[in-house]
Protein backbone atom coordinates (compact mmCIF):
# COMPACT_ATOMS: atom_id res chain seq x y z
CA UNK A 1 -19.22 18.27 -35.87
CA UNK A 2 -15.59 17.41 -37.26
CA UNK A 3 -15.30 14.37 -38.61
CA UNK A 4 -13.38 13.09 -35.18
CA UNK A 5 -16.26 13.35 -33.49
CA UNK A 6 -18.76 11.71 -36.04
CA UNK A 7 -16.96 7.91 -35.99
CA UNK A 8 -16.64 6.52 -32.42
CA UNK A 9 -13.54 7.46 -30.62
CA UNK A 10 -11.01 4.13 -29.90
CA UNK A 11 -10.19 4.10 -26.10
CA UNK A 12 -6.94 5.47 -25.38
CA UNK A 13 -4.75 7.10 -23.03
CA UNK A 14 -1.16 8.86 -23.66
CA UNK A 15 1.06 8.07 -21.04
CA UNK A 16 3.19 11.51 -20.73
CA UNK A 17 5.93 9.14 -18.70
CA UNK A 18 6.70 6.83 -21.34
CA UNK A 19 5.95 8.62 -24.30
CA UNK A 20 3.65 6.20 -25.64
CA UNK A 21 -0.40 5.30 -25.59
CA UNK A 22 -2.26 2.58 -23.73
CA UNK A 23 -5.53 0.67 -25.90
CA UNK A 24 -7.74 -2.00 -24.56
CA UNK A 25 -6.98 -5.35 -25.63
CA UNK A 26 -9.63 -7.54 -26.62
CA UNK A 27 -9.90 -9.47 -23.07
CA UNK A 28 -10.30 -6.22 -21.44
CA UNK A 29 -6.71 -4.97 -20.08
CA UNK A 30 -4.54 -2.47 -21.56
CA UNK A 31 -1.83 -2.87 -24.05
CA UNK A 32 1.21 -0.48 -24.22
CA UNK A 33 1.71 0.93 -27.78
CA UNK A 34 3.83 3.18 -29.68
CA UNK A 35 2.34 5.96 -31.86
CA UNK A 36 2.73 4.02 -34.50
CA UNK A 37 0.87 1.02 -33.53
CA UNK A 38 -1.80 3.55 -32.05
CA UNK A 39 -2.16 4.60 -36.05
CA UNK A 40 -3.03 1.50 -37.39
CA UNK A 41 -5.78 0.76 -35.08
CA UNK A 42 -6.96 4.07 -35.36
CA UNK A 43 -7.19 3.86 -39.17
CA UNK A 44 -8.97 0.05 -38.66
CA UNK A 45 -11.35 2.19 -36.61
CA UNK A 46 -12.26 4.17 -39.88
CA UNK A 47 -10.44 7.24 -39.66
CA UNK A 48 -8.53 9.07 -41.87
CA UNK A 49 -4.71 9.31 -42.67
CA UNK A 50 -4.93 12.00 -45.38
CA UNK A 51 -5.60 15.48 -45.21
CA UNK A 52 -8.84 17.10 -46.67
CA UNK A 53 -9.41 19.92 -47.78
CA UNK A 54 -9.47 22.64 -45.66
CA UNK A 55 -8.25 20.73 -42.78
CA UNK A 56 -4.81 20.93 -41.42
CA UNK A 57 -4.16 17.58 -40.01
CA UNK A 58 -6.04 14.17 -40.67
CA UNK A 59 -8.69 12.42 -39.15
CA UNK A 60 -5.63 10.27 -37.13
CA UNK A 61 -3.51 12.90 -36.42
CA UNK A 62 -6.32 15.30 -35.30
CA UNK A 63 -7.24 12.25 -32.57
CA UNK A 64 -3.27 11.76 -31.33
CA UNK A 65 -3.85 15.44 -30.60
CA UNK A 66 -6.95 15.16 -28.52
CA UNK A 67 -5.24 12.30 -26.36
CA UNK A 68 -2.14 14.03 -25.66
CA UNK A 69 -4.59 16.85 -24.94
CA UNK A 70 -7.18 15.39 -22.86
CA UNK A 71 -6.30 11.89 -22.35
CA UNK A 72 -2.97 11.97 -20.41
CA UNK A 73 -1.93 9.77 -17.95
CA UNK A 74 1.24 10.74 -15.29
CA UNK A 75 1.37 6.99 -14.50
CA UNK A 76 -0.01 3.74 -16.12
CA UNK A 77 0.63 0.14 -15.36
CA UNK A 78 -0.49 -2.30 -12.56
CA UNK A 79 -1.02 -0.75 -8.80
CA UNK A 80 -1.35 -3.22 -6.12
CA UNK A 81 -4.88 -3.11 -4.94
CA UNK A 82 -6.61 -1.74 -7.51
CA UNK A 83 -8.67 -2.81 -10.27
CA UNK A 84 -8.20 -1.88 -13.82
CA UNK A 85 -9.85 1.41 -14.99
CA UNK A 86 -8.94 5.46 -14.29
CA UNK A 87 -8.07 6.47 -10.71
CA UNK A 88 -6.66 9.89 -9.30
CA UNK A 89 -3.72 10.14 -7.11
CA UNK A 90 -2.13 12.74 -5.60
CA UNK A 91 -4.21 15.29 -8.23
CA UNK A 92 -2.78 13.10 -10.91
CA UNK A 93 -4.65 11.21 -13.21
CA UNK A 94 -3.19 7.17 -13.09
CA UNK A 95 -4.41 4.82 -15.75
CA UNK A 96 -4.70 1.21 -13.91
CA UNK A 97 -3.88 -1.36 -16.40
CA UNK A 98 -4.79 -4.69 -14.81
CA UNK A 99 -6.65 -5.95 -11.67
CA UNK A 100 -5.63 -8.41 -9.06
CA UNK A 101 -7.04 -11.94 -9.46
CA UNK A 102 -9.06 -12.58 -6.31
CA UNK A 103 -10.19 -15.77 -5.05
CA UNK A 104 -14.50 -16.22 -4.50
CA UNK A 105 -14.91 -17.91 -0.93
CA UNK A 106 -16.68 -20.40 -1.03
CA UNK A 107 -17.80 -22.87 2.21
CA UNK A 108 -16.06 -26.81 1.96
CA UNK A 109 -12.89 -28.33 4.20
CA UNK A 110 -9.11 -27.60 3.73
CA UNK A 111 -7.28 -30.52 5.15
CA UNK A 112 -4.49 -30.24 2.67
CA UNK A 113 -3.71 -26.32 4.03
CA UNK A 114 -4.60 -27.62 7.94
CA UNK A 115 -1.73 -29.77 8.08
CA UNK A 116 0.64 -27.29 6.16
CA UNK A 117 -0.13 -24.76 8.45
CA UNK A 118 0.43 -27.04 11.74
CA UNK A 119 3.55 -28.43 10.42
CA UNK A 120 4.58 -25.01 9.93
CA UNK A 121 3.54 -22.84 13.19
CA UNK A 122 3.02 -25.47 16.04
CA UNK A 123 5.47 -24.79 18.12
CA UNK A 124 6.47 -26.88 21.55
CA UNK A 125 6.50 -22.99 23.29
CA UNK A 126 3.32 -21.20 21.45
CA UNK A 127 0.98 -21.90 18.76
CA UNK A 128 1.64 -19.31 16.08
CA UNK A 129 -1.44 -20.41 14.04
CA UNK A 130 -3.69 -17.70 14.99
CA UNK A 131 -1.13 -14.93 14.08
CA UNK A 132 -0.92 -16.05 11.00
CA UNK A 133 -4.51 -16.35 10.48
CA UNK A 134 -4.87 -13.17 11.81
CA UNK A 135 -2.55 -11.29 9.10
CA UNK A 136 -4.05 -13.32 6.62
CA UNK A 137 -7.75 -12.16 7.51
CA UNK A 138 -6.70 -8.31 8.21
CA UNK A 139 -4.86 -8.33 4.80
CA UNK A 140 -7.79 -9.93 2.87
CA UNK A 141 -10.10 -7.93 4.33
CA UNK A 142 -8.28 -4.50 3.78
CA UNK A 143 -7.80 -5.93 -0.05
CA UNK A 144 -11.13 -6.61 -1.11
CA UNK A 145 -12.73 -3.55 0.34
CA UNK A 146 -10.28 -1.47 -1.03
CA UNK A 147 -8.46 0.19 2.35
CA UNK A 148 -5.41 0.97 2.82
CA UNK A 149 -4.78 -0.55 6.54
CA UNK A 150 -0.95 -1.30 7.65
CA UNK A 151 0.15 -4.98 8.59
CA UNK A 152 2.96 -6.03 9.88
CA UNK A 153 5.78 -7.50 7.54
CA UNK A 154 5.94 -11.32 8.63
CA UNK A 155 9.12 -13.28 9.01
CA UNK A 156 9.39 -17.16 9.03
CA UNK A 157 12.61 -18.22 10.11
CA UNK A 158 13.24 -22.50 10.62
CA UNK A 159 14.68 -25.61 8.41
CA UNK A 160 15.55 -26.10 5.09
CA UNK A 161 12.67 -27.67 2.91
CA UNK A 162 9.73 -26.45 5.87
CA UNK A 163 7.32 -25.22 3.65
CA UNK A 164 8.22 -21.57 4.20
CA UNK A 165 8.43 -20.53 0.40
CA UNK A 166 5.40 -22.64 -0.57
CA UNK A 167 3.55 -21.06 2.10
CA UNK A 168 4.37 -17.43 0.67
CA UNK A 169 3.34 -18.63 -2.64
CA UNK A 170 -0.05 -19.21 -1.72
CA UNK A 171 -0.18 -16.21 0.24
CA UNK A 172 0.70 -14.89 -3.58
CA UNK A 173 -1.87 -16.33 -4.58
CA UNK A 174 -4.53 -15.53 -1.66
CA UNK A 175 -3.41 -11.55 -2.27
CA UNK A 176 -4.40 -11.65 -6.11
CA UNK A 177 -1.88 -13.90 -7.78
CA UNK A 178 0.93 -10.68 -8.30
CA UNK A 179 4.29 -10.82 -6.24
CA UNK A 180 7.62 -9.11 -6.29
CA UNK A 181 11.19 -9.25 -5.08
CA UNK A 182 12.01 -6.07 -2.60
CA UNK A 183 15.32 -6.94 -1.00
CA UNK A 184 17.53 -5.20 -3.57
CA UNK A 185 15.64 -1.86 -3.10
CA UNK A 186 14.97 -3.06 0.55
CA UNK A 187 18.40 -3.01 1.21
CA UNK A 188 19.76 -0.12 -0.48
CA UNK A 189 20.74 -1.68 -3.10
CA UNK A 190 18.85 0.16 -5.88
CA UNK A 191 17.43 3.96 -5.61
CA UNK A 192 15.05 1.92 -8.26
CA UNK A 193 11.27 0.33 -7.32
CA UNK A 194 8.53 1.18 -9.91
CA UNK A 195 8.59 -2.77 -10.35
CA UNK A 196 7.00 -3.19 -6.97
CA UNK A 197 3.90 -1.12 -7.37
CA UNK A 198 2.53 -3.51 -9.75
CA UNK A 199 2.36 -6.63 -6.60
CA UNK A 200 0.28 -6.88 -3.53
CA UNK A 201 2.69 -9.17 -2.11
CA UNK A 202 6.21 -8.09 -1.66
CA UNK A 203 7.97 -11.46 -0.92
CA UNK A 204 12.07 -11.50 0.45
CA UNK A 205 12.82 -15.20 0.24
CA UNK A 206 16.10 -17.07 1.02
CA UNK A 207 18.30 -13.78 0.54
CA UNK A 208 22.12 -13.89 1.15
CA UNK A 209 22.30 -12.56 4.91
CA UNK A 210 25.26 -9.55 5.35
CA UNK A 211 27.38 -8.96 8.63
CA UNK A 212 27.62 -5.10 7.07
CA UNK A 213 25.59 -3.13 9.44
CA UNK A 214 24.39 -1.13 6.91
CA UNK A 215 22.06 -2.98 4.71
CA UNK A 216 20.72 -4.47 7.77
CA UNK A 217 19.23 -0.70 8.44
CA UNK A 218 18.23 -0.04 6.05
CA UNK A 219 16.31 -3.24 5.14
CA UNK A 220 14.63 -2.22 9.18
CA UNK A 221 14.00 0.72 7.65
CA UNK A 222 12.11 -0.22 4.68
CA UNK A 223 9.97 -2.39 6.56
CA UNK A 224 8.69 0.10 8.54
CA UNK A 225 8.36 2.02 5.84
CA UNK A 226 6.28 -0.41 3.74
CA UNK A 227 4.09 -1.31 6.98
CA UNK A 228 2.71 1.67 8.12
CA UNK A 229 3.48 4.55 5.44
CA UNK A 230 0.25 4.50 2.69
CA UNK A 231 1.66 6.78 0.42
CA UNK A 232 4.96 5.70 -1.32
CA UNK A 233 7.09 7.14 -3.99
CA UNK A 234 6.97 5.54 -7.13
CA UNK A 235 10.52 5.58 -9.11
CA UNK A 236 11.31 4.26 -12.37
CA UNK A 237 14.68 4.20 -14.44
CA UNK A 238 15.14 7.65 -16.24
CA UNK A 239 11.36 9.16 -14.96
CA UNK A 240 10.28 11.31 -12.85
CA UNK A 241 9.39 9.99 -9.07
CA UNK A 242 5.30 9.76 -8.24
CA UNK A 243 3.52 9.35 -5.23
CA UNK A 244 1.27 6.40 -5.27
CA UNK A 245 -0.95 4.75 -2.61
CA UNK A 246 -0.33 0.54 -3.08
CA UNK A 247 -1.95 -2.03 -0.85
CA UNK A 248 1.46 -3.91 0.40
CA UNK A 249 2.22 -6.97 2.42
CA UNK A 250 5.83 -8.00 3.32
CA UNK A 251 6.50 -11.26 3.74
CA UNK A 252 10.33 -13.25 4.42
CA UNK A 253 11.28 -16.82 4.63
CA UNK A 254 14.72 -17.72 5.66
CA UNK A 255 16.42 -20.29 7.10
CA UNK A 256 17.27 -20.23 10.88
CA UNK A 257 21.09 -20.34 10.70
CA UNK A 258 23.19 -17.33 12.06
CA UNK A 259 24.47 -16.50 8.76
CA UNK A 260 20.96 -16.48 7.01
CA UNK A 261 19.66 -14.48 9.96
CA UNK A 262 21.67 -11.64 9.35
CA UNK A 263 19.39 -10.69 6.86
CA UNK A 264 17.19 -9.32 9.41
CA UNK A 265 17.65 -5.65 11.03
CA UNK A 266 18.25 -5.29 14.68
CA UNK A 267 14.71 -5.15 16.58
CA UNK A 268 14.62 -2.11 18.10
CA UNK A 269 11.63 0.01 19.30
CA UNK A 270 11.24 1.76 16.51
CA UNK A 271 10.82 -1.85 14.29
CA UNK A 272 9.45 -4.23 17.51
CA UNK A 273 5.48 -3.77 17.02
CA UNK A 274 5.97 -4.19 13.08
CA UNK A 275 7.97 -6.98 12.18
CA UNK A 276 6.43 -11.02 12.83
CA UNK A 277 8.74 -13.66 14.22
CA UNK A 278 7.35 -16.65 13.52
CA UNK A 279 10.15 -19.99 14.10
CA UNK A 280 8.72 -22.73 11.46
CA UNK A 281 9.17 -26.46 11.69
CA UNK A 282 9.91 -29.05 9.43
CA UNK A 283 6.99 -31.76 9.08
CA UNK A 284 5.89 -34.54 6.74
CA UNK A 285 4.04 -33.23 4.16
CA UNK A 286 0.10 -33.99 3.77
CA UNK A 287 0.88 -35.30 0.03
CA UNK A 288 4.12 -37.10 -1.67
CA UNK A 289 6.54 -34.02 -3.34
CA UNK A 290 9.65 -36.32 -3.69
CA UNK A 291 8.67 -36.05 -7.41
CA UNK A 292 7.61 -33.49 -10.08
CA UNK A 293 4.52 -34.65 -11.00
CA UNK A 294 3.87 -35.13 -7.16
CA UNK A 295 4.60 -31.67 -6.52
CA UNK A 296 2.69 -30.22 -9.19
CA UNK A 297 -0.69 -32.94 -7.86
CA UNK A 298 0.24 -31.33 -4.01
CA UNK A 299 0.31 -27.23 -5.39
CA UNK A 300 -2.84 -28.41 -7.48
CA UNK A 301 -4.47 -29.79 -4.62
CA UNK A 302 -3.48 -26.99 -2.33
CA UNK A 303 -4.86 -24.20 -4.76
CA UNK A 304 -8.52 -26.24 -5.04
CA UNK A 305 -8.48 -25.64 -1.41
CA UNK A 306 -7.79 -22.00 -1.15
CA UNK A 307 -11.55 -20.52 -1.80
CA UNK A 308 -13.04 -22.61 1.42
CA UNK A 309 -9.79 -21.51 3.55
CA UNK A 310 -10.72 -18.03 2.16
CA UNK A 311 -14.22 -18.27 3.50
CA UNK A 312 -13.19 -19.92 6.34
CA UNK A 313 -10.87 -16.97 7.68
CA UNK A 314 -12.98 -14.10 6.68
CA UNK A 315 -15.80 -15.61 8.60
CA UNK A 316 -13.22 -16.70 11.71
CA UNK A 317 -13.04 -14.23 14.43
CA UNK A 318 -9.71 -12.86 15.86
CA UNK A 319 -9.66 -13.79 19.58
CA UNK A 320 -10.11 -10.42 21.81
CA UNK A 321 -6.51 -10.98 23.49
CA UNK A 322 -5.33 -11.03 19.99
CA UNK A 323 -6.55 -7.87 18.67
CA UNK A 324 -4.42 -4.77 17.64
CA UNK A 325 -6.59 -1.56 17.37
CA UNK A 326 -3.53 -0.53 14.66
CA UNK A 327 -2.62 -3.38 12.54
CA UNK A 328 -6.03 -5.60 13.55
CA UNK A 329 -3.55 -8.37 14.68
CA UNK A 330 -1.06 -8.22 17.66
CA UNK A 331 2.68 -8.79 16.86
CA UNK A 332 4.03 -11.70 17.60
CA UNK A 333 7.89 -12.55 18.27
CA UNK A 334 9.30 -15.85 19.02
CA UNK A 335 11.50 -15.88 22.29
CA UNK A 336 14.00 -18.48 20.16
CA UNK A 337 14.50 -15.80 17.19
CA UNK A 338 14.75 -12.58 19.43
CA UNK A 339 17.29 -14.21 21.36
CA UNK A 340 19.05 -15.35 18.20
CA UNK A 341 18.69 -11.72 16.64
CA UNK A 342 20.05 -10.33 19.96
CA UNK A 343 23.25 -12.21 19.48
CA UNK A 344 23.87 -10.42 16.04
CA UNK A 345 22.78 -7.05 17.25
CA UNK A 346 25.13 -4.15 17.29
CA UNK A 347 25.23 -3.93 20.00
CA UNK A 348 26.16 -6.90 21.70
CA UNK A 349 28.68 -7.06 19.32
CA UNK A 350 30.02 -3.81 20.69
CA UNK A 351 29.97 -6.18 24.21
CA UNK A 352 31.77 -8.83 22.74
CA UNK A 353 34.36 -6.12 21.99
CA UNK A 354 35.07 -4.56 24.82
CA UNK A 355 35.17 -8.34 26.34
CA UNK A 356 37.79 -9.31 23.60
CA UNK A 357 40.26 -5.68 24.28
CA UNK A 358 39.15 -4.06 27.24
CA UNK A 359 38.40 -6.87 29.51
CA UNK A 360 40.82 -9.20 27.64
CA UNK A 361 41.73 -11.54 30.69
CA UNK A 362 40.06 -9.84 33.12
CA UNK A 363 38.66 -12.14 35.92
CA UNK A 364 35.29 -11.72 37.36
CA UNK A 365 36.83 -9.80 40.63
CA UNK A 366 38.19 -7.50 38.68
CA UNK A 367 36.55 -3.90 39.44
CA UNK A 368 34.79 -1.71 37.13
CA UNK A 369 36.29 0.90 34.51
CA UNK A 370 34.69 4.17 33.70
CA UNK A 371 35.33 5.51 30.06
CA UNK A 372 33.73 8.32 28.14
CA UNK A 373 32.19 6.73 24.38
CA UNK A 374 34.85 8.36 22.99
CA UNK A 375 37.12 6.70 24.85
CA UNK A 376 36.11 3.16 24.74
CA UNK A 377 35.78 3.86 20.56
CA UNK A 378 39.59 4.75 20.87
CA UNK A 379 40.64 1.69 22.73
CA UNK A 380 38.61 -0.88 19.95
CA UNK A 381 39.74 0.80 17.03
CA UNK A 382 43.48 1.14 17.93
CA UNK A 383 43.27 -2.65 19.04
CA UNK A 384 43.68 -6.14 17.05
CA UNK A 385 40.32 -5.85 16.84
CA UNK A 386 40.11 -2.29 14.74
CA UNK A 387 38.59 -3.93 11.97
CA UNK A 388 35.56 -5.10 13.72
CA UNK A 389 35.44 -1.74 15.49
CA UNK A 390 35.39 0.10 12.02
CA UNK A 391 32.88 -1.82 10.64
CA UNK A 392 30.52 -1.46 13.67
CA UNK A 393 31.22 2.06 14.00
CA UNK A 394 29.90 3.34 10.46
CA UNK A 395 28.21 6.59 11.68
CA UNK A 396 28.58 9.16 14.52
CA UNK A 397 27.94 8.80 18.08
CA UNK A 398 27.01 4.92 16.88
CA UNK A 399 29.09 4.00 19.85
CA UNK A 400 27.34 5.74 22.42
CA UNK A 401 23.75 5.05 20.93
CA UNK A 402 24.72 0.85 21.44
CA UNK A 403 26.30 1.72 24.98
CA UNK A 404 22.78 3.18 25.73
CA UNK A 405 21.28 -0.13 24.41
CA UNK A 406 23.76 -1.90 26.12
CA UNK A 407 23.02 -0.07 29.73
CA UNK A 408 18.57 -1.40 29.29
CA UNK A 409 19.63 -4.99 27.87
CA UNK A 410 22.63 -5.53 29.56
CA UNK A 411 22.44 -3.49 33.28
CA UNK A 412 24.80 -5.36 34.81
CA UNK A 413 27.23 -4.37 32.66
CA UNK A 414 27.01 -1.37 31.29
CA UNK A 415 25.31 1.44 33.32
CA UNK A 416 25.75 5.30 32.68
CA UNK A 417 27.22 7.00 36.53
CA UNK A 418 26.84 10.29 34.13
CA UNK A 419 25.89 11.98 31.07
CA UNK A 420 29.91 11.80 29.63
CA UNK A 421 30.35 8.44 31.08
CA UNK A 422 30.08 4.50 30.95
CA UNK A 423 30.74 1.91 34.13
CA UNK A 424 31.31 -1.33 32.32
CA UNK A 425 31.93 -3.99 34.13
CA UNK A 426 33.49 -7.69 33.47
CA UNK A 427 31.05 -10.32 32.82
CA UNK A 428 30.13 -11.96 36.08
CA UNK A 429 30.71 -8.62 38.10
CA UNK A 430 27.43 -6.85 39.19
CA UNK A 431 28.54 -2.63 39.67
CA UNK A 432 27.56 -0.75 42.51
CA UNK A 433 24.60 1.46 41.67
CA UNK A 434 26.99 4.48 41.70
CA UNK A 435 30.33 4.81 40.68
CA UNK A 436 33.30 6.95 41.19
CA UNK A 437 35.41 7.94 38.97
């Protein structure tokens, strides 16, 4: 037996992506440490730092060898919906170095929550209470039984000082007390988002909303992305990219003015079934917050209150007409928002266009015009209004694919007599179902 063996090995992992070793700290997680560091403790732990005789390397040096060896990790750090300890992904072996703080259920009233929660989601046309309590349940379910099952990304869109951003704090809190900020990888802002593996909640809240078209897609296509895809890739700074499998829910809050609406993508088909509209309300709160201390007595209060809501929902059923065989919960849009999301689509702004050049002072009587894509692209960006036309067509054939949106939102003005060609018509004038060129 070498004299490694005969004293008991200290815990430890090398972590081939940092260069560096993981020990357990006394209250059970794991501490990042240089080699250095890793010495010391090993040589508290009783072994050697000099060579004997006949030996090539010392006690210490002899175990830094056996955990580069054997005790290598291609990832270490939090992962969102796991609990501390050794897991395998992707054939890799991923060191887990803290676990998300889950709330106990317990049975007891939540009056405090109730009334946050009706404020919120009671709404004059639907009561968007059981959607919410239905991505809640799904998610907290999924969490603490370890699956991976996709939710929808939920967006909360209404008045200043609502309750919308101390509503996704709790939800922080109900999904294990870790959240994150997405929106600058969300957006394309970063190539960067090894931050995010380490939060079950990924929370976008009160972002600056763009007109560019292009961060608006690509934000769409991050939340589908983050909905329904399990595995993700992992990417740090200066390391290699890893495929990991986090447990992820999306939530946004943001005010329900045009300009802080542009933060959300166009809702196409594609995005429809996984993105939550939910229009919030401004109420009076169940507890005085016009002061510090009375907002720190209200979050207090609210938190007390969270493990009989948590028993609550898990026990509550989600109403048959309500169910989703995919995400567990139907998707829910609010006719107010999707109307106010239509009006910043790309397409309708491609309408308002060809109102503003092609149909500038066009009456109602006037008749039809057929144009190829092509041509209608021409006109706009060789008008007064080029600028606008540039900026809303970024990428090829854009024009045609929001004339096709056009011709199933807006049939009486834009239909498609042919494969080459558009009939658009002034607003007010309904076109024949055929038309000659």
């Amino acid at each position: 037996m070498t004299p490694v063996e005969a004293l008991p090995r200290l815990a430890a992992y090398y972590d081939s992506n940092r260069k560096g070793y993981w020990i357990p700290d006394r209250s059970g997680n794991w501490l990042d440490v240089n080699e250095s560091s890793l010495r010391r403790h090993l040589k508290a732990s009783g072994l050697a730092t000099d060579t004997k005789r006949g030996e090539l390397v010392s006690e210490v040096e002899a175990a830094l060898n056996d955990y580069q060896l054997e005790s290598s990790v291609a990832f270490a750090g939090p992962l969102a919906g796991y609990s501390k300890g050794i897991i395998e992904a992707s054939g890799k072996r991923i060191l887990v170095t803290t676990s998300p703080r889950l709330i106990e259920p317990a049975n007891g009233s939540f009056p405090l929550l109730t009334k946050l929660m009706e404020n919120l989601f009671c709404d004059p046309d639907a009561d968007q209470r059981p959607y919410v309590l239905g991505w809640l349940k799904v998610a907290l379910e999924s969490l603490r039984a370890g699956i991976r099952r996709p939710g929808q990304a939920i967006a909360m869109a209404g008045p200043r000082d609502s309750g919308k951003s101390l509503l996704q704090n709790l939800i922080t809190e109900m999904l294990g007390g870790r959240a994150a900020k997405p929106y600058r990888y969300m957006s394309g802002k970063t190539t960067f988002n090894a931050d995010l593996f380490g939060a079950e909640h990924l929370m976008v809240e009160d972002e600056c909303g763009s007109t560019d078209l292009r961060p608006r897609r690509e934000f769409g296509t991050r939340i589908k992305d983050f909905t329904v895809n399990e595995v993700q890739s992992c990417h740090a700074k200066g390391r290699e990219a890893l495929s990991l499998r986090p447990f992820w829910r999306v939530s946004i809050s943001l005010n329900d003015e045009p300009e802080n609406l542009m933060i959300l993508p166009p809702i196409d088909e594609s995005l429809s079934d996984k993105l939550m509209l939910l229009r919030t309300h401004r109420g009076d709160m169940p507890m005085p917050t016009d002061s510090n201390e009375g907002r720190s007595a209200f979050w207090a209060a609210l938190i007390a209150e969270l493990p009989a809501f948590i028993g609550s929902l898990l026990r509550w059923q989600i109403p048959n007409e309500l169910r989703s065989q995919r995400f567990g919960i139907a998707t829910f849009q609010h006719p107010h928002l999707l109307d106010a999301i239509d009006d910043l689509s790309p397409e309708l702004r491609l309408l308002s266009l060809i109102d503003g050049v092609i149909f500038a002072g066009a009456s109602a009587a006037a008749g039809p015009m057929v144009l190829t894509a092509e041509g209608i692209e021409s006109r706009l960006l060789n008008s007064q209004m080029s600028y606008e036309a540039r900026r809303l067509f970024s990428w090829n054939n854009a024009c045609g694919t929001y004339l096709g949106r056009l011709a199933k939102k807006q049939p009486k003005r834009v239909q498609s007599p042919s494969r080459s060609e558009w009939c658009l018509c002034p607003n007010g004038h309904r076109p024949a179902a055929t038309i000659e060129k």
